[in-house]
PDB file of N, CA and C in Angstrom:
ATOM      1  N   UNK A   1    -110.724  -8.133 -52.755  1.00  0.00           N
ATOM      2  CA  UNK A   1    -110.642  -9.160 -51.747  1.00  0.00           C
ATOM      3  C   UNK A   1    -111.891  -9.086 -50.881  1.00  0.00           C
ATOM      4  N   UNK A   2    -112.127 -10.195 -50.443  1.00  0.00           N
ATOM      5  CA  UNK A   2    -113.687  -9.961 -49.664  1.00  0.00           C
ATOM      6  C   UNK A   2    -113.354 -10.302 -48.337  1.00  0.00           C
ATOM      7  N   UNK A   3    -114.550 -10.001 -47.477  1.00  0.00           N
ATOM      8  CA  UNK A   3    -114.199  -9.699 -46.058  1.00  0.00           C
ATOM      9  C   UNK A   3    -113.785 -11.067 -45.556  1.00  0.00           C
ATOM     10  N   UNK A   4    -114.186 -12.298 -46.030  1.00  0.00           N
ATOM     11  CA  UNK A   4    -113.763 -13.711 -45.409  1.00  0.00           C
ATOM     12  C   UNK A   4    -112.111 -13.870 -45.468  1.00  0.00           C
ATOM     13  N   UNK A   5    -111.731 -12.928 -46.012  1.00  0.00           N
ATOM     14  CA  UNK A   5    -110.341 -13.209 -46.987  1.00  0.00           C
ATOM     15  C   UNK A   5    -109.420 -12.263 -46.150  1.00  0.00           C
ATOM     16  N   UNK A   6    -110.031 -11.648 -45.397  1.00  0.00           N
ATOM     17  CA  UNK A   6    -109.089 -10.042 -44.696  1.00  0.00           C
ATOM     18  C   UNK A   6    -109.570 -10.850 -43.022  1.00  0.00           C
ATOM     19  N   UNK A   7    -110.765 -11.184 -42.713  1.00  0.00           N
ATOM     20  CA  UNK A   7    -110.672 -11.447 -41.310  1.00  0.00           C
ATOM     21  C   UNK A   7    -109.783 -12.019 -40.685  1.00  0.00           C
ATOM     22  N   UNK A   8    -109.546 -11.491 -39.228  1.00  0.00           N
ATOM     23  CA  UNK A   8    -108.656 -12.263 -38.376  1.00  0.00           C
ATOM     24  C   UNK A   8    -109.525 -13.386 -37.650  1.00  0.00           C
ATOM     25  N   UNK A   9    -109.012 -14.906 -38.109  1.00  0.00           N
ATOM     26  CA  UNK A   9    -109.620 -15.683 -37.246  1.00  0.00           C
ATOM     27  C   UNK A   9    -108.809 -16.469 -36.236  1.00  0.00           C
ATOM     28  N   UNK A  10    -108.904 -16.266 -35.127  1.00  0.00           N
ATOM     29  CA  UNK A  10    -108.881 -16.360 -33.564  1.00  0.00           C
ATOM     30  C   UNK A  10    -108.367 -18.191 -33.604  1.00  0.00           C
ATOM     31  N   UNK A  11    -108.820 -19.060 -33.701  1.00  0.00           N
ATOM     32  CA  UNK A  11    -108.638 -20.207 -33.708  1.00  0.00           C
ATOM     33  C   UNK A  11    -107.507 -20.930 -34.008  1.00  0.00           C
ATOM     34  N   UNK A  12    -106.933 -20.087 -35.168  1.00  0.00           N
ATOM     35  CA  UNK A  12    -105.392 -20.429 -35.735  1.00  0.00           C
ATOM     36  C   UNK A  12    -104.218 -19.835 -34.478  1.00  0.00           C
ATOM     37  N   UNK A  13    -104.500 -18.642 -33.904  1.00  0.00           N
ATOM     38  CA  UNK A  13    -103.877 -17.975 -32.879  1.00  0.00           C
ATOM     39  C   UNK A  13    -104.212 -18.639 -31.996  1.00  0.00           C
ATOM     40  N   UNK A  14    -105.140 -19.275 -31.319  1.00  0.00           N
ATOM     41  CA  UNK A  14    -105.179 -19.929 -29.972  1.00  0.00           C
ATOM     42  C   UNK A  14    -104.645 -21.416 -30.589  1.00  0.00           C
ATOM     43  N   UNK A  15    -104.105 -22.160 -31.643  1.00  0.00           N
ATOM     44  CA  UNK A  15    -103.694 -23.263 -32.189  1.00  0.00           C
ATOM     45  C   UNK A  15    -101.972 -23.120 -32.340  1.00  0.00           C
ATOM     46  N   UNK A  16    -101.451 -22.674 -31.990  1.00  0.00           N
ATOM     47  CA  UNK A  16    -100.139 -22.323 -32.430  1.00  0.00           C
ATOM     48  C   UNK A  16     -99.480 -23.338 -32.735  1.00  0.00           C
ATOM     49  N   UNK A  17     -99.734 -24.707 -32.531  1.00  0.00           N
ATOM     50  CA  UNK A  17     -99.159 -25.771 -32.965  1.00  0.00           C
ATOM     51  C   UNK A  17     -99.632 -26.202 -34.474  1.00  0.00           C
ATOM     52  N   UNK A  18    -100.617 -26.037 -34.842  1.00  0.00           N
ATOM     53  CA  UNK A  18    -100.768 -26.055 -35.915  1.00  0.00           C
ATOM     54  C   UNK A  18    -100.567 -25.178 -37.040  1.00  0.00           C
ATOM     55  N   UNK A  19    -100.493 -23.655 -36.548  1.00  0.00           N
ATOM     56  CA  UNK A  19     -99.536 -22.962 -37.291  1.00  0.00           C
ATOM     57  C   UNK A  19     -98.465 -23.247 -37.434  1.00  0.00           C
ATOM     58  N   UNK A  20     -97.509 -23.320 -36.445  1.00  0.00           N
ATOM     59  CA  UNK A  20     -96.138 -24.161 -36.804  1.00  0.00           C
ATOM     60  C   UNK A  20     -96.368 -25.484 -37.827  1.00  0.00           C
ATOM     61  N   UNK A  21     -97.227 -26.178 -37.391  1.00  0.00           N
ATOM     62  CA  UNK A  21     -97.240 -27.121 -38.672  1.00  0.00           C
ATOM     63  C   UNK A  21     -97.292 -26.753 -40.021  1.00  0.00           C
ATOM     64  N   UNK A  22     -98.213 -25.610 -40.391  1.00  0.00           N
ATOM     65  CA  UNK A  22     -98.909 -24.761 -41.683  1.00  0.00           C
ATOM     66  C   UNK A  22     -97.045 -24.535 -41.979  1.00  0.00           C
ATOM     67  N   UNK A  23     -96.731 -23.419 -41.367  1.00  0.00           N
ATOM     68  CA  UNK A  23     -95.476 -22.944 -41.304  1.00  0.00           C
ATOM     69  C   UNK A  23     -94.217 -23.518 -41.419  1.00  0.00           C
ATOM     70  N   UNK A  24     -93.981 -24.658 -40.923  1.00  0.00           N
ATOM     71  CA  UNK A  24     -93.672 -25.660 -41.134  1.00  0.00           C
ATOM     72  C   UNK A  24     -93.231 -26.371 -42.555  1.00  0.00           C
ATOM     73  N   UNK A  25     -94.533 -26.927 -43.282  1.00  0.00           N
ATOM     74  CA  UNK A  25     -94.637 -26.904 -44.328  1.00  0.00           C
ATOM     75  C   UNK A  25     -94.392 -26.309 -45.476  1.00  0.00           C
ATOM     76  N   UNK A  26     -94.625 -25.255 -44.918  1.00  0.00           N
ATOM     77  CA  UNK A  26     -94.305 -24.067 -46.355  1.00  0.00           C
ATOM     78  C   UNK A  26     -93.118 -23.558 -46.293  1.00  0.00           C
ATOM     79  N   UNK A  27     -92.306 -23.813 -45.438  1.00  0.00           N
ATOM     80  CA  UNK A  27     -91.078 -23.488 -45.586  1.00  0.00           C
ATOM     81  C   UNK A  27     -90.320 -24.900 -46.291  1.00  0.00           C
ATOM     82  N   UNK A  28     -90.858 -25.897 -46.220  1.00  0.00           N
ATOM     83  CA  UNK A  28     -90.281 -27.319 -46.980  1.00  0.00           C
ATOM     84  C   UNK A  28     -90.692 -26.853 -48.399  1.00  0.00           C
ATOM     85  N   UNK A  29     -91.569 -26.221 -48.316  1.00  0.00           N
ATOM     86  CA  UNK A  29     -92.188 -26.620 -49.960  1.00  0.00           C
ATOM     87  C   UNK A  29     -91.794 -25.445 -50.844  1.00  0.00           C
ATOM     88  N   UNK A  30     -91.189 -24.078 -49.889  1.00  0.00           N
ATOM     89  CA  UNK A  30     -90.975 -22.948 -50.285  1.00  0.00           C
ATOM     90  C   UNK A  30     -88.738 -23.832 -51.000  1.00  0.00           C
ATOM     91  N   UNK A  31     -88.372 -24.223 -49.589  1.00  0.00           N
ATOM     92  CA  UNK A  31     -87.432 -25.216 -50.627  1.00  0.00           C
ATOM     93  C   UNK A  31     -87.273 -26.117 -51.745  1.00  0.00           C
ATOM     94  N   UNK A  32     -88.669 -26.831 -51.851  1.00  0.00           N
ATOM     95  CA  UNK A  32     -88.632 -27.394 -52.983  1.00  0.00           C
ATOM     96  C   UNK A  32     -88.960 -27.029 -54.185  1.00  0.00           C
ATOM     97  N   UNK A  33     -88.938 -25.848 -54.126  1.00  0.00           N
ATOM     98  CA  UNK A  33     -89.808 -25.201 -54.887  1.00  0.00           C
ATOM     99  C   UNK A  33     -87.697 -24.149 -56.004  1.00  0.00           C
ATOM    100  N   UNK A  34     -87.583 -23.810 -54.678  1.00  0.00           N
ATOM    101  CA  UNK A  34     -86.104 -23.287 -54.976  1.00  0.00           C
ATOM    102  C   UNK A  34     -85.268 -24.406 -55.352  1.00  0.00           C
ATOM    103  N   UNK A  35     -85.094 -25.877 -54.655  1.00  0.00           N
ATOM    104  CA  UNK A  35     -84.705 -26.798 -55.534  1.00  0.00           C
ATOM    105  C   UNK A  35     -84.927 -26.809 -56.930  1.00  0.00           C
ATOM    106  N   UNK A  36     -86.277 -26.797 -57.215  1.00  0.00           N
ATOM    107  CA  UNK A  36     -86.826 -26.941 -59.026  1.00  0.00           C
ATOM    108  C   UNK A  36     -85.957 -25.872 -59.391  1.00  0.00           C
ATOM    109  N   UNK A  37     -86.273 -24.750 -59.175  1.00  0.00           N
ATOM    110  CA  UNK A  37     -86.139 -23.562 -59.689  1.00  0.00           C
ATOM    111  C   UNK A  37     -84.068 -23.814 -60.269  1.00  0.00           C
ATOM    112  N   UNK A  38     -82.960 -24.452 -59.126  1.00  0.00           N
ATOM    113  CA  UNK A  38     -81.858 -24.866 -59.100  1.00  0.00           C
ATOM    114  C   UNK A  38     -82.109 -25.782 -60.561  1.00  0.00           C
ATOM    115  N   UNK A  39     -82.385 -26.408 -60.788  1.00  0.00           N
ATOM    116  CA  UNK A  39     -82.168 -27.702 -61.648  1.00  0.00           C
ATOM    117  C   UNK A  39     -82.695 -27.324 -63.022  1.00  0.00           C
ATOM    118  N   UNK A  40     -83.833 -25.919 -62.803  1.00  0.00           N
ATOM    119  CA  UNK A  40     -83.860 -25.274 -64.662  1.00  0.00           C
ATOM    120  C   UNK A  40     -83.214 -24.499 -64.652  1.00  0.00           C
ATOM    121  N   UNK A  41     -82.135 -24.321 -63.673  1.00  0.00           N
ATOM    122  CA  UNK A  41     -81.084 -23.134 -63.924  1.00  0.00           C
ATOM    123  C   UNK A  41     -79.891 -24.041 -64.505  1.00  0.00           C
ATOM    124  N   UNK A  42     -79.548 -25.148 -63.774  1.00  0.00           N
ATOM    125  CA  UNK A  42     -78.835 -26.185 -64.180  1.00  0.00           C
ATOM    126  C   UNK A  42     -78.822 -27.276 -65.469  1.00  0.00           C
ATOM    127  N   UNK A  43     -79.704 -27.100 -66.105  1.00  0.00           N
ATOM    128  CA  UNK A  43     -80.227 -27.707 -67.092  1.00  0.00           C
ATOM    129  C   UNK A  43     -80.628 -29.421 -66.580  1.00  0.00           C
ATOM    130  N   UNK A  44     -80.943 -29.394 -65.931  1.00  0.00           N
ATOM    131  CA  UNK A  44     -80.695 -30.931 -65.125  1.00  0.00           C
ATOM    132  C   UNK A  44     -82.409 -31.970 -66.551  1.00  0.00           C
ATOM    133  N   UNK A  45     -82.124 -32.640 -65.999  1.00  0.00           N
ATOM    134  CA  UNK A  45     -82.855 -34.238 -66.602  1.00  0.00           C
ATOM    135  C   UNK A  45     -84.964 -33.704 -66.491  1.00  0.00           C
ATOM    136  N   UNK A  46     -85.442 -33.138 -67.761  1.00  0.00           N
ATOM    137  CA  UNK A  46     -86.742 -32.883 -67.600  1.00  0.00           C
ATOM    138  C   UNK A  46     -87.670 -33.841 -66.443  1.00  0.00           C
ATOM    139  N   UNK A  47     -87.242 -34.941 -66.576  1.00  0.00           N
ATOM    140  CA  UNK A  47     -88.225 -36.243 -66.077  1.00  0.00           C
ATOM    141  C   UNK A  47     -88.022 -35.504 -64.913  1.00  0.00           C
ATOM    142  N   UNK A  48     -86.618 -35.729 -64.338  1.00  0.00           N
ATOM    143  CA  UNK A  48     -86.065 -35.751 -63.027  1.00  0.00           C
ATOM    144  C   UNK A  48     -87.089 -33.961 -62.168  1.00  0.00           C
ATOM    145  N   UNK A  49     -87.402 -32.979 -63.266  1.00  0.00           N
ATOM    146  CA  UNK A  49     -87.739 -31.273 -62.749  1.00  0.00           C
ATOM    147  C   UNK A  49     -89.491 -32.402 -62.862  1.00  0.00           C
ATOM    148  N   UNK A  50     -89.467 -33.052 -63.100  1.00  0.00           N
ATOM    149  CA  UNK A  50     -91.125 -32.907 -63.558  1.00  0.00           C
ATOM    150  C   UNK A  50     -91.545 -33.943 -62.064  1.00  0.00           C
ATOM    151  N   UNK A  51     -90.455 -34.695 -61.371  1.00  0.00           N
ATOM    152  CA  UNK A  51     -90.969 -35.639 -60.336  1.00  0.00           C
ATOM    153  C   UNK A  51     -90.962 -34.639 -59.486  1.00  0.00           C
ATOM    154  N   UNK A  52     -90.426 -33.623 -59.437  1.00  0.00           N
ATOM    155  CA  UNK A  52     -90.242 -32.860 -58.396  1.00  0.00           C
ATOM    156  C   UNK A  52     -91.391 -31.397 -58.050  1.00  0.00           C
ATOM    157  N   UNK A  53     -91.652 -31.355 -59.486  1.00  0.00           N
ATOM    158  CA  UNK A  53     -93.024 -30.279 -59.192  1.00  0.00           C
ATOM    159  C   UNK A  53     -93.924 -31.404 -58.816  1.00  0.00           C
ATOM    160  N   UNK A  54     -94.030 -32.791 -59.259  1.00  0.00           N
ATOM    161  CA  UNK A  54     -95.214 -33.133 -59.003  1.00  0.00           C
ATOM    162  C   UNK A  54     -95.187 -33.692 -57.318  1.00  0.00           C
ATOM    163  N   UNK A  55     -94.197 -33.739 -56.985  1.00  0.00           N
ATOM    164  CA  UNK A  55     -93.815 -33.600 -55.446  1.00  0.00           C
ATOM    165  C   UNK A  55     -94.154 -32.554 -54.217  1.00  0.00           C
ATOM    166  N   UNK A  56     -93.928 -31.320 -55.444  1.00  0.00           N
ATOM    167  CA  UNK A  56     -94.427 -30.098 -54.655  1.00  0.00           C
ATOM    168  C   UNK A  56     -95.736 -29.777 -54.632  1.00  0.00           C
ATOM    169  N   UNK A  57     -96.357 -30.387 -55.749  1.00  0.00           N
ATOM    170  CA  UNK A  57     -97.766 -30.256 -56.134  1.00  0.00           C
ATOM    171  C   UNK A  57     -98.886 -31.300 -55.148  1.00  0.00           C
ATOM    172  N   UNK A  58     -97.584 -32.265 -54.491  1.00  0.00           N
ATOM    173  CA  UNK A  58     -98.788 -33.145 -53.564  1.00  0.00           C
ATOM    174  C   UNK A  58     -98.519 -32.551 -52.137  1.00  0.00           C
ATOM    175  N   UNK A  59     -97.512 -31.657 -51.805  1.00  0.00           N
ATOM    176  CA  UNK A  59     -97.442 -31.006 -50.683  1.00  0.00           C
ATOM    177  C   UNK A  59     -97.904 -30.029 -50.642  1.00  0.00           C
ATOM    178  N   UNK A  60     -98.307 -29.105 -52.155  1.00  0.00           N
ATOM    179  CA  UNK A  60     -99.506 -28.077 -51.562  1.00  0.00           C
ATOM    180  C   UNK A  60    -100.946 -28.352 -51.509  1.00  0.00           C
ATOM    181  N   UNK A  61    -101.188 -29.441 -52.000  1.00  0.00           N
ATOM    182  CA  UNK A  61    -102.528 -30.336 -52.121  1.00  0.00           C
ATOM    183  C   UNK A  61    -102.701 -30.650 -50.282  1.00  0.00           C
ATOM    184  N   UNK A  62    -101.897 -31.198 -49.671  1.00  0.00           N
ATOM    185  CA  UNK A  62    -101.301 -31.763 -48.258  1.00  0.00           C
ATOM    186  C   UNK A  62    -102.050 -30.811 -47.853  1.00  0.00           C
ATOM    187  N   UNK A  63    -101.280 -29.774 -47.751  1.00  0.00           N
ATOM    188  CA  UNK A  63    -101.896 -28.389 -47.276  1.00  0.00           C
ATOM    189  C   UNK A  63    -103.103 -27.749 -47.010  1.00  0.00           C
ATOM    190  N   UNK A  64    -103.154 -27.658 -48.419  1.00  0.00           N
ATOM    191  CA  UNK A  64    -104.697 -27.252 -48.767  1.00  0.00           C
ATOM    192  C   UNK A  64    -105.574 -28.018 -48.041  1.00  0.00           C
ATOM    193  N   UNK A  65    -105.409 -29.683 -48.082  1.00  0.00           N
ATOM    194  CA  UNK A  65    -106.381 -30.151 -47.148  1.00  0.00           C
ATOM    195  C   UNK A  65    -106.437 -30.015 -45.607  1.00  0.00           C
ATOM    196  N   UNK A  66    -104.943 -29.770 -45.174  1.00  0.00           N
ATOM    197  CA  UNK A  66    -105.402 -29.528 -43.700  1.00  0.00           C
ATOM    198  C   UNK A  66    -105.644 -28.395 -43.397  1.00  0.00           C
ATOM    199  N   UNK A  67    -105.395 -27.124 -44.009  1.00  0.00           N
ATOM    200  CA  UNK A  67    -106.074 -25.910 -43.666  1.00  0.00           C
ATOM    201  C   UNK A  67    -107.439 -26.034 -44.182  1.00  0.00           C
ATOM    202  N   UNK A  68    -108.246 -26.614 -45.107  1.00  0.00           N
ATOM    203  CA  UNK A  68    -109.505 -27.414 -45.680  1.00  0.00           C
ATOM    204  C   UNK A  68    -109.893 -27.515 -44.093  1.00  0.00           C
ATOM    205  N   UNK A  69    -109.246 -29.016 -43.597  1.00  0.00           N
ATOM    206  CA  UNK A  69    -109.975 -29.530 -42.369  1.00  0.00           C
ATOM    207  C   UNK A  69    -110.211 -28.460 -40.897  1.00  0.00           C
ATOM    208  N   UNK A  70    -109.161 -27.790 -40.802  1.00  0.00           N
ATOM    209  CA  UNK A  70    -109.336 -26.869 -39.763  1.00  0.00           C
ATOM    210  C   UNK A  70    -110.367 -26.018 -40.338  1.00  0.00           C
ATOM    211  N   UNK A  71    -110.386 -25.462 -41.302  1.00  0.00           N
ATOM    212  CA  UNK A  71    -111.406 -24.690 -41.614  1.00  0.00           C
ATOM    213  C   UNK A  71    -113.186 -25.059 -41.086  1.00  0.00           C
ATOM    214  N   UNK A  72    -113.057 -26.074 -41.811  1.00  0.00           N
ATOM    215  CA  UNK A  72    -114.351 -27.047 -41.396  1.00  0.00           C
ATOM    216  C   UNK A  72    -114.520 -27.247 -40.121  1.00  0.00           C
ATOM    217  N   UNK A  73    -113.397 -27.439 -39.311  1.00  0.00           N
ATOM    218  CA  UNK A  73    -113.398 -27.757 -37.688  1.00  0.00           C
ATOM    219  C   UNK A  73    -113.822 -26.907 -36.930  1.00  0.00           C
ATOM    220  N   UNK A  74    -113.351 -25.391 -37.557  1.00  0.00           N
ATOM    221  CA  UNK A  74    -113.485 -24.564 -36.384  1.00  0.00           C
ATOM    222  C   UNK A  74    -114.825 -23.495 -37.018  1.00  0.00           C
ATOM    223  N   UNK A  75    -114.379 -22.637 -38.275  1.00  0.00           N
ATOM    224  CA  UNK A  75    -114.948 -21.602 -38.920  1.00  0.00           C
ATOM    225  C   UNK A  75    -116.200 -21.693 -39.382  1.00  0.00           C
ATOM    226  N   UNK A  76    -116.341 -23.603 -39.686  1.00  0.00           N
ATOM    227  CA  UNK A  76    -117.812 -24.025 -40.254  1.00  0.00           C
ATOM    228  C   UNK A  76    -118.791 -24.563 -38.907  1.00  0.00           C
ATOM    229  N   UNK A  77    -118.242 -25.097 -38.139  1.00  0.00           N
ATOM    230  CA  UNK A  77    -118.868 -25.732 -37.375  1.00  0.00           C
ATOM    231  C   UNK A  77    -119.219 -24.897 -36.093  1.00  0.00           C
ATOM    232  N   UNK A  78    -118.071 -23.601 -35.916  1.00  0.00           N
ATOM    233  CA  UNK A  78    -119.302 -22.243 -35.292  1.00  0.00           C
ATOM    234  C   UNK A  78    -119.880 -21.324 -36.370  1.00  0.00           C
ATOM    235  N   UNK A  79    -120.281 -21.315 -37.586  1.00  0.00           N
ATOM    236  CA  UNK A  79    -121.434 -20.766 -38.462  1.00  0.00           C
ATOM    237  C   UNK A  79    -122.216 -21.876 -38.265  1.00  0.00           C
ATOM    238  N   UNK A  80    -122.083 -22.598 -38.036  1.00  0.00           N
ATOM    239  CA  UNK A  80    -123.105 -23.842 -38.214  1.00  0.00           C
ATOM    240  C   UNK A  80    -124.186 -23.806 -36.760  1.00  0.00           C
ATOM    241  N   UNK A  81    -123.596 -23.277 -35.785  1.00  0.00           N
ATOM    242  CA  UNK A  81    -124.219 -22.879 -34.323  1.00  0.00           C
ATOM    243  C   UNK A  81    -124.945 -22.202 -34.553  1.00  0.00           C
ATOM    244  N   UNK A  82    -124.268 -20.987 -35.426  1.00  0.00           N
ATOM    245  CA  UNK A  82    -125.000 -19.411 -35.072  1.00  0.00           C
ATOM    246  C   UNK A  82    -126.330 -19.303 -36.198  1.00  0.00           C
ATOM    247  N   UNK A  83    -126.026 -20.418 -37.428  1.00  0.00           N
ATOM    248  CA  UNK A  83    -127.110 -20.983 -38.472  1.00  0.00           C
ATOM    249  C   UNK A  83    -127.263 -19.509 -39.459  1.00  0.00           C
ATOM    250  N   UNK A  84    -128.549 -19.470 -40.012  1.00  0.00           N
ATOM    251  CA  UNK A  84    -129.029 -18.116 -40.633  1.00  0.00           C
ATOM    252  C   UNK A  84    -127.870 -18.300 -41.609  1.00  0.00           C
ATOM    253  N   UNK A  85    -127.627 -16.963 -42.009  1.00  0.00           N
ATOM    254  CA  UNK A  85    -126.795 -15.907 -43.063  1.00  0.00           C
ATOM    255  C   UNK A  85    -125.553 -16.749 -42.963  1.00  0.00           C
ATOM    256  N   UNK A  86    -125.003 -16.556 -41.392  1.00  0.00           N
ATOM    257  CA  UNK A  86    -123.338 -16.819 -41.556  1.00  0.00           C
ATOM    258  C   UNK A  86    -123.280 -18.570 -42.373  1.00  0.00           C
ATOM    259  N   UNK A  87    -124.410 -19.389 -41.523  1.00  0.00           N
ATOM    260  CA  UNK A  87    -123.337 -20.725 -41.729  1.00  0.00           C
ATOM    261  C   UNK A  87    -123.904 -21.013 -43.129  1.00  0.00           C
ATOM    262  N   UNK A  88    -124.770 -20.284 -43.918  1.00  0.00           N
ATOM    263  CA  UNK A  88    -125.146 -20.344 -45.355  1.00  0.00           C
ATOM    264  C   UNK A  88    -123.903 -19.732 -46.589  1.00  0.00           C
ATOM    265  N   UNK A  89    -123.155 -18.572 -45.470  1.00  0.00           N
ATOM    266  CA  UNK A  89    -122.392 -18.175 -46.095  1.00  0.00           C
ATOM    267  C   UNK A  89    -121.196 -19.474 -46.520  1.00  0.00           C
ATOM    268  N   UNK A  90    -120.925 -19.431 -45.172  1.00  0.00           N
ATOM    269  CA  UNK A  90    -119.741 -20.411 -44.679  1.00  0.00           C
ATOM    270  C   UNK A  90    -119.512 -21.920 -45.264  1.00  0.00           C
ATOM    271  N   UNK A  91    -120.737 -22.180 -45.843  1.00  0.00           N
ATOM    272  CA  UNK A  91    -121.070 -23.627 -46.237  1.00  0.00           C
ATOM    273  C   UNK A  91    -120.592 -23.477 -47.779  1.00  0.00           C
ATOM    274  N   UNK A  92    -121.402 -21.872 -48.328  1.00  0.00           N
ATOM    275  CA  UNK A  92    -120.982 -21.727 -49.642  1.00  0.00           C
ATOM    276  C   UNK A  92    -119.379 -21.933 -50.004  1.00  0.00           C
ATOM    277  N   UNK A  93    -118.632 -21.184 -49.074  1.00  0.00           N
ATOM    278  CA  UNK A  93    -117.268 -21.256 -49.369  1.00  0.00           C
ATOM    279  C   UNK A  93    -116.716 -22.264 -49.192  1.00  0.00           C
ATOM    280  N   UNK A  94    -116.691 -22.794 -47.901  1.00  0.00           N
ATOM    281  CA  UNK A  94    -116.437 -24.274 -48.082  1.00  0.00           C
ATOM    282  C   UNK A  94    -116.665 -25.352 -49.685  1.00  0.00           C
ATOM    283  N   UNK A  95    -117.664 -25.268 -49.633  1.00  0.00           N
ATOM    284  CA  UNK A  95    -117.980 -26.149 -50.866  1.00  0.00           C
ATOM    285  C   UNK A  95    -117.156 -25.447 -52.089  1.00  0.00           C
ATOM    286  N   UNK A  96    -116.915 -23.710 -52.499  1.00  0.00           N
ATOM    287  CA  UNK A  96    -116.411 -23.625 -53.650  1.00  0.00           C
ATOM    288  C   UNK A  96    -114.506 -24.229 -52.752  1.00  0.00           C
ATOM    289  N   UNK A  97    -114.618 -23.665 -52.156  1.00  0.00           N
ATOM    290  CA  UNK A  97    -113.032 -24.274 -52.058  1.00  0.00           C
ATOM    291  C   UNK A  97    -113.026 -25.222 -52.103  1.00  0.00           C
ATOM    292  N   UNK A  98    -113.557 -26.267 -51.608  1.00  0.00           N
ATOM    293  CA  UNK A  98    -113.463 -27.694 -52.423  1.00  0.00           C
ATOM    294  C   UNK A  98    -113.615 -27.844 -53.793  1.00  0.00           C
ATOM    295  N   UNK A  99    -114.331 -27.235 -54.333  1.00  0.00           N
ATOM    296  CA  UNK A  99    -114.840 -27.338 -55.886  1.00  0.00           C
ATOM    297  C   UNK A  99    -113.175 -26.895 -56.427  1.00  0.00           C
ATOM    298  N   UNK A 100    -112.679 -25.661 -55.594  1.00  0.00           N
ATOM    299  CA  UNK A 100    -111.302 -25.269 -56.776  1.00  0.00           C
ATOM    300  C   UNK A 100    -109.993 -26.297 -56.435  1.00  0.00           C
ATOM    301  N   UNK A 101    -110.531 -27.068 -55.065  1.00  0.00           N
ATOM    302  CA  UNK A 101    -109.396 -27.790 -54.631  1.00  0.00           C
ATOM    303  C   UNK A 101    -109.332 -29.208 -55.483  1.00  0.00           C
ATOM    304  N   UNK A 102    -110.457 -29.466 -56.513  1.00  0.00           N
ATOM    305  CA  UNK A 102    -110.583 -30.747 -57.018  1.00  0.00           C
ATOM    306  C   UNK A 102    -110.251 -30.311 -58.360  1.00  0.00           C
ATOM    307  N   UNK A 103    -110.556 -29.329 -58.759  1.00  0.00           N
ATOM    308  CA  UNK A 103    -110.452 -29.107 -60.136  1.00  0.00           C
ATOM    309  C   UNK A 103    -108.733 -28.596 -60.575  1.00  0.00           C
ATOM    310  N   UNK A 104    -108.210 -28.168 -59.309  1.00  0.00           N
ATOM    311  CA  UNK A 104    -106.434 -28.377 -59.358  1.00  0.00           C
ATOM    312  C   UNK A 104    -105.644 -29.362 -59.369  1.00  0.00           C
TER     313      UNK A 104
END
């Protein structure tokens, strides 16, 4: 795991409303997710399991983009101050996380 991946960043903690939102979310999607999981236990209607991952699949997409946008809001746009190393770093990741967020 690399150090971008272990840091504590400050911004989400002074945001607590938007953690609750993050949080929020993933507890809907952590249900829909146990829904699916109900209905291949149940043998239920393929079509019917397949609208429903692809349901869950646009709520972790949802996600991904607004932790995407905060990211950009807060993490890129002070590397982007401090310039040099960090916001070269910061730009890199940004862009691959977009790159893995399109190719999902």
């Amino acid at each position: 795991m690399s150090d971008a991946t272990t840091e504590h960043h400050g911004h989400l903690e002074d945001n607590t409303e938007a953690v609750q939102a993050h949080l929020k979310r993933l507890r809907r999607i952590e249900g829909q997710v146990r829904g699916i999981q109900r209905m291949v236990e149940e043998e239920k209607y393929c079509i019917d399991i397949l609208t429903q991952v692809s349901a869950v699949t646009k709520a972790l997409q949802s996600l991904a983009l607004s932790l995407l946008d905060d990211h950009m809001a807060h993490c890129l746009v002070d590397a982007a101050r401090q310039g040099g190393e960090e916001q070269e770093l910061k730009l890199k990741e940004a862009s691959e996380a977009i790159a893995r967020l399109v190719r999902s």
